[in-house]
C-alpha atoms as a PDB file:
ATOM      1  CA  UNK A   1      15.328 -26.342 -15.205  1.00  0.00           C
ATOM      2  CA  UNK A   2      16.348 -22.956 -16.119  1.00  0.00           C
ATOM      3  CA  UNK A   3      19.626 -21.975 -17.524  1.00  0.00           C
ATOM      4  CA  UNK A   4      20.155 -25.164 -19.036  1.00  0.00           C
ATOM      5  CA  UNK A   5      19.726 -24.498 -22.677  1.00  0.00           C
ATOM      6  CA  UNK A   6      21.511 -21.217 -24.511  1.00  0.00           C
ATOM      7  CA  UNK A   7      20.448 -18.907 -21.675  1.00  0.00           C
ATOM      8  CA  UNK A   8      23.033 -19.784 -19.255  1.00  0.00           C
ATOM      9  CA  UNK A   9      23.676 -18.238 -15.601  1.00  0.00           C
ATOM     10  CA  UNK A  10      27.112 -17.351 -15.161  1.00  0.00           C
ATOM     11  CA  UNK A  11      28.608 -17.471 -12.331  1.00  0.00           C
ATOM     12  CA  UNK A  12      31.460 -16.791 -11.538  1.00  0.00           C
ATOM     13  CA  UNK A  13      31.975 -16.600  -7.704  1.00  0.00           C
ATOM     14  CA  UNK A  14      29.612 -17.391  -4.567  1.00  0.00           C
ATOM     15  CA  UNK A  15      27.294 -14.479  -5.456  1.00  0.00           C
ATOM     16  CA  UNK A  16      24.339 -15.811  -6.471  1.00  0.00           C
ATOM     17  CA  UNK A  17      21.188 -13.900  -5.846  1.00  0.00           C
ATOM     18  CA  UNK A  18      17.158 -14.717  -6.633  1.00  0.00           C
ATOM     19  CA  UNK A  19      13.868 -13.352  -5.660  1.00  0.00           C
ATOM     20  CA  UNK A  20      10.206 -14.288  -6.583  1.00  0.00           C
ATOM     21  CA  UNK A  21       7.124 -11.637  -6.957  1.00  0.00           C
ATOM     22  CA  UNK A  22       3.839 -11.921  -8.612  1.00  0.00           C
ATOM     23  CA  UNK A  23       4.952 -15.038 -10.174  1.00  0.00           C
ATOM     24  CA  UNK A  24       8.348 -14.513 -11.891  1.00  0.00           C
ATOM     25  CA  UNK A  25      11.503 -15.342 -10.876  1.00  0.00           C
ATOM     26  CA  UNK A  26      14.399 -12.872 -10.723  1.00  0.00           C
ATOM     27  CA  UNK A  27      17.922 -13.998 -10.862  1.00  0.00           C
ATOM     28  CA  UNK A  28      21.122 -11.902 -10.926  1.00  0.00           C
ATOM     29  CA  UNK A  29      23.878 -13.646 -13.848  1.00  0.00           C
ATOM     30  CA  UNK A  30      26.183 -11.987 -11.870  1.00  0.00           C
ATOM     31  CA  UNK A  31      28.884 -13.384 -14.613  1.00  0.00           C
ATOM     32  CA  UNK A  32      26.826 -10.694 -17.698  1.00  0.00           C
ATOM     33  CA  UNK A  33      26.336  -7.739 -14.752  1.00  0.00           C
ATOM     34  CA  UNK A  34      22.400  -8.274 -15.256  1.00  0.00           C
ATOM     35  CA  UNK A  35      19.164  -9.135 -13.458  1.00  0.00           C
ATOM     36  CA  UNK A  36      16.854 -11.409 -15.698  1.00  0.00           C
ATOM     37  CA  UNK A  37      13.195 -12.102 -15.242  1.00  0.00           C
ATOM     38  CA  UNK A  38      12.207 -16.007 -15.765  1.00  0.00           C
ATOM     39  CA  UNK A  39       8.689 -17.430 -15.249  1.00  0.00           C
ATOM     40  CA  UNK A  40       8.169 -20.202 -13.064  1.00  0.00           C
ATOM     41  CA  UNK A  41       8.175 -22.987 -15.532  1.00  0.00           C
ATOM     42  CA  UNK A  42      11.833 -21.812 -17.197  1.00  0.00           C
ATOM     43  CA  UNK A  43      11.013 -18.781 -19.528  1.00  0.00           C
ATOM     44  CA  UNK A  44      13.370 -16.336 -19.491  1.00  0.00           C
ATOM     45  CA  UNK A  45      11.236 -12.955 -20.055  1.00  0.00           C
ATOM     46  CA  UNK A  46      13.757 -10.378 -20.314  1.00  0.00           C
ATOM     47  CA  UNK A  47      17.111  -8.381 -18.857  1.00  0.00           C
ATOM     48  CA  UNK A  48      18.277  -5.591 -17.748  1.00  0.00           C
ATOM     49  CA  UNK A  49      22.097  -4.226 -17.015  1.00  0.00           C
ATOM     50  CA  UNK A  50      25.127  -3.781 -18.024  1.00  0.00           C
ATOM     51  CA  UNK A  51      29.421  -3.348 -17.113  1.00  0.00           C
ATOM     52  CA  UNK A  52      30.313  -0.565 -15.966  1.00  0.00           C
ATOM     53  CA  UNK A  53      30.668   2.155 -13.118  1.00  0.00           C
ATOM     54  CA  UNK A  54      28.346   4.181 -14.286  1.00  0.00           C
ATOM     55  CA  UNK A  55      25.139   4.789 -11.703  1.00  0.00           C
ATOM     56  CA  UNK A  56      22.708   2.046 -13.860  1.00  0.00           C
ATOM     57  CA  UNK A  57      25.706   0.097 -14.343  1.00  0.00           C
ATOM     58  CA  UNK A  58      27.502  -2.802 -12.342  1.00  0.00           C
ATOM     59  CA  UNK A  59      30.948  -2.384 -12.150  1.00  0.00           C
ATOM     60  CA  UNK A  60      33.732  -5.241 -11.851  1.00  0.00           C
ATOM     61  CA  UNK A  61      32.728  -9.131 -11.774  1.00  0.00           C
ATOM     62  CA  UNK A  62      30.175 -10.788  -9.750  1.00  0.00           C
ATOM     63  CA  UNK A  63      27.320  -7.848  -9.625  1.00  0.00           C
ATOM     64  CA  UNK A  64      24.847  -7.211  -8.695  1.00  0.00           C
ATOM     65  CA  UNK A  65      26.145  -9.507  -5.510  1.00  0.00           C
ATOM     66  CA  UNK A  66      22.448  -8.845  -3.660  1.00  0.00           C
ATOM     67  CA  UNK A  67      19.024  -7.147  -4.502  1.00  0.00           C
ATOM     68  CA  UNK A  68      15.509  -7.438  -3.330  1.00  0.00           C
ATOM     69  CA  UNK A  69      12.225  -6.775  -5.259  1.00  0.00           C
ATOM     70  CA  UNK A  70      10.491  -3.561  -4.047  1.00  0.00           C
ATOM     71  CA  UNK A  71       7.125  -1.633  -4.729  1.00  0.00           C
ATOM     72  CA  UNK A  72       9.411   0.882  -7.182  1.00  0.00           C
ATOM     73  CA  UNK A  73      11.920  -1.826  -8.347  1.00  0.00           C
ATOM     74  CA  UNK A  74      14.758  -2.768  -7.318  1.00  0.00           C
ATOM     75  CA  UNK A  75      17.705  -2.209  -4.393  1.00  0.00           C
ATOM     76  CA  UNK A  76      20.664  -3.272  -5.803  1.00  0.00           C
ATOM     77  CA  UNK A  77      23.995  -4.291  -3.126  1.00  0.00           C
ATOM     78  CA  UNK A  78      27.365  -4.028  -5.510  1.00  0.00           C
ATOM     79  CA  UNK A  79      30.871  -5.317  -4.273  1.00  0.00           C
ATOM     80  CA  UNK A  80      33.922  -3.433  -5.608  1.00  0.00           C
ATOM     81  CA  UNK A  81      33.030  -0.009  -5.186  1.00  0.00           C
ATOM     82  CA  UNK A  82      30.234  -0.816  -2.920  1.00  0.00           C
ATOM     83  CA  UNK A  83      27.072   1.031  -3.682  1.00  0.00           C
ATOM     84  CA  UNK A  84      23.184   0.278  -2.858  1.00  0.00           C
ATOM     85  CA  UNK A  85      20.995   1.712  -5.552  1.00  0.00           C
ATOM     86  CA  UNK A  86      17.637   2.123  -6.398  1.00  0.00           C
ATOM     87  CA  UNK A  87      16.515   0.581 -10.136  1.00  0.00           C
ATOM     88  CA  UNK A  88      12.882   1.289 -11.248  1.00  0.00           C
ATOM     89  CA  UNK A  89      11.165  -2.014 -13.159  1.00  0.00           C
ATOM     90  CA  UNK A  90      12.977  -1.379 -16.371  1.00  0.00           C
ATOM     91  CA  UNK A  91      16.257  -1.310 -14.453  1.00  0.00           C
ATOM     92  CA  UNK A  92      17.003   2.233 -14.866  1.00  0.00           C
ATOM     93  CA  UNK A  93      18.641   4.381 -12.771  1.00  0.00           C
ATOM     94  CA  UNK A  94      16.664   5.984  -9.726  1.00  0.00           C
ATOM     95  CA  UNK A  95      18.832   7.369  -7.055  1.00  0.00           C
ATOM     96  CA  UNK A  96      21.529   5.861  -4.677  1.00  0.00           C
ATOM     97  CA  UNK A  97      20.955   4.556  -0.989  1.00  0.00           C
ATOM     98  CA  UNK A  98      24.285   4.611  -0.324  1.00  0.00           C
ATOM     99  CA  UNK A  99      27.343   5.390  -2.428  1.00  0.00           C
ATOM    100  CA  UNK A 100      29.968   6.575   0.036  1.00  0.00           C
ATOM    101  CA  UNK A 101      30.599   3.840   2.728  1.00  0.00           C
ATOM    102  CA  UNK A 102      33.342   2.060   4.909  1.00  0.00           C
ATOM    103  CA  UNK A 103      32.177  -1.317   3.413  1.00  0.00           C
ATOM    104  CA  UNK A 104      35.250  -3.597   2.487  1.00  0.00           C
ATOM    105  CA  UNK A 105      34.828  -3.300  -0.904  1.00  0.00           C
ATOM    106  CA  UNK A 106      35.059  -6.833  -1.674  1.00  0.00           C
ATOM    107  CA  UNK A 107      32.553  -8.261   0.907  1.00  0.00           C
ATOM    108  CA  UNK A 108      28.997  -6.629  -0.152  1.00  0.00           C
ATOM    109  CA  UNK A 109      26.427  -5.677   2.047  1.00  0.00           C
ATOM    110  CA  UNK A 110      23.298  -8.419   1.780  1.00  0.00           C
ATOM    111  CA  UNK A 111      19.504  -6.122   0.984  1.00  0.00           C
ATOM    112  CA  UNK A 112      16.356  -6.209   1.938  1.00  0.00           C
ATOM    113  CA  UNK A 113      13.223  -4.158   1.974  1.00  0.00           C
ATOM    114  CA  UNK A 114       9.177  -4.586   2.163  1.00  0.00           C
ATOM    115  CA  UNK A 115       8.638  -1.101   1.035  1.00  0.00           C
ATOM    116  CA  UNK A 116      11.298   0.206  -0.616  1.00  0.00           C
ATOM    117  CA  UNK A 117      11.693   3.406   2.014  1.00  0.00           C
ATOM    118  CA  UNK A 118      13.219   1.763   4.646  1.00  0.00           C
ATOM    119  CA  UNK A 119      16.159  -0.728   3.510  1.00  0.00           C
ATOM    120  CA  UNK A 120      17.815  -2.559   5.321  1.00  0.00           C
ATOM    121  CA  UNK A 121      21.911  -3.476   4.321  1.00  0.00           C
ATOM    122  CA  UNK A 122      23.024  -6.741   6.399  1.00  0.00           C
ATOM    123  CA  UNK A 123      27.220  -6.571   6.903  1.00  0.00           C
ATOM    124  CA  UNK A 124      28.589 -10.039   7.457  1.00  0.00           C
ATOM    125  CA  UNK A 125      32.066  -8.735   8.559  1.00  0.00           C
ATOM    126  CA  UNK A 126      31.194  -6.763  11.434  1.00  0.00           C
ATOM    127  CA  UNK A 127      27.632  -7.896  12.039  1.00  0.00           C
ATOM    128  CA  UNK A 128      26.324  -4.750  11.780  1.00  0.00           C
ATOM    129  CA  UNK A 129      22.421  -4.327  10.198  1.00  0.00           C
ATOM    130  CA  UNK A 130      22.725  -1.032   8.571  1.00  0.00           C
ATOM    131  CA  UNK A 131      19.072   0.687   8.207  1.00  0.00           C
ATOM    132  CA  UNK A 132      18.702   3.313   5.164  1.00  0.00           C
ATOM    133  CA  UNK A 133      15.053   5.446   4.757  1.00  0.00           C
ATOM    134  CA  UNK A 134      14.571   7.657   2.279  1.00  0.00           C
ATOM    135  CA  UNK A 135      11.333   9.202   0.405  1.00  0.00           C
END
């Protein structure tokens, strides 16, 4: 059972995002603005991010709403000022995908990727798959 002793997921609204890769589990506490790593059996490993707008940061509550695992990272999906952004393995700052948009700012965009060129940003409100490739 993870987050069932002092490491607690908060979460604060229906945001709630998780991947698996080579065996760990990583969950967005969208409630602390942070992606952790957990093993299988319950282990939390580590964290990374913080509050705020700045381009490694996740601004407002709720963030990161959506991310997928990719070969350099991380693609991060933010509601509020609606950005898609590209986090290395430490969670640092890479480059954005997209950081000027029409999205409704507080309905994010859902991400995916196998290879982290193309990405792919799913938009529930008009059905519309939005496709992003880059270096």
């Amino acid at each position: 059972m993870m987050g069932q002793s002092d490491e607690k997921f908060v979460i604060p609204s229906a945001y709630f995002d998780v991947a698996l890769s080579d065996d760990q589990l990583f969950a967005a506490n969208t409630g602390h603005r942070r992606i952790e790593t957990w093993t299988t059996d319950g282990k939390k490993l580590s964290q990374f991010g913080e509050p705020g707008t700045a381009p490694g940061a996740f601004c407002g509550c709720c963030n990161p709403a959506h991310f997928a695992v990719i070969p350099q990272g991380f693609v991060t999906a933010e509601k509020g000022i609606n950005r898609i952004k590209i986090l290395d393995r430490n969670g640092d700052f890479t480059e954005f995908v997209s950081s000027q948009n029409e999205f409704i700012p507080s309905i994010p965009v859902d991400v995916a990727s196998a290879d982290g060129k193309t990405i792919y940003a799913a938009n529930s409100v008009n059905s519309t798959l939005y496709i992003f490739r880059h270096r």
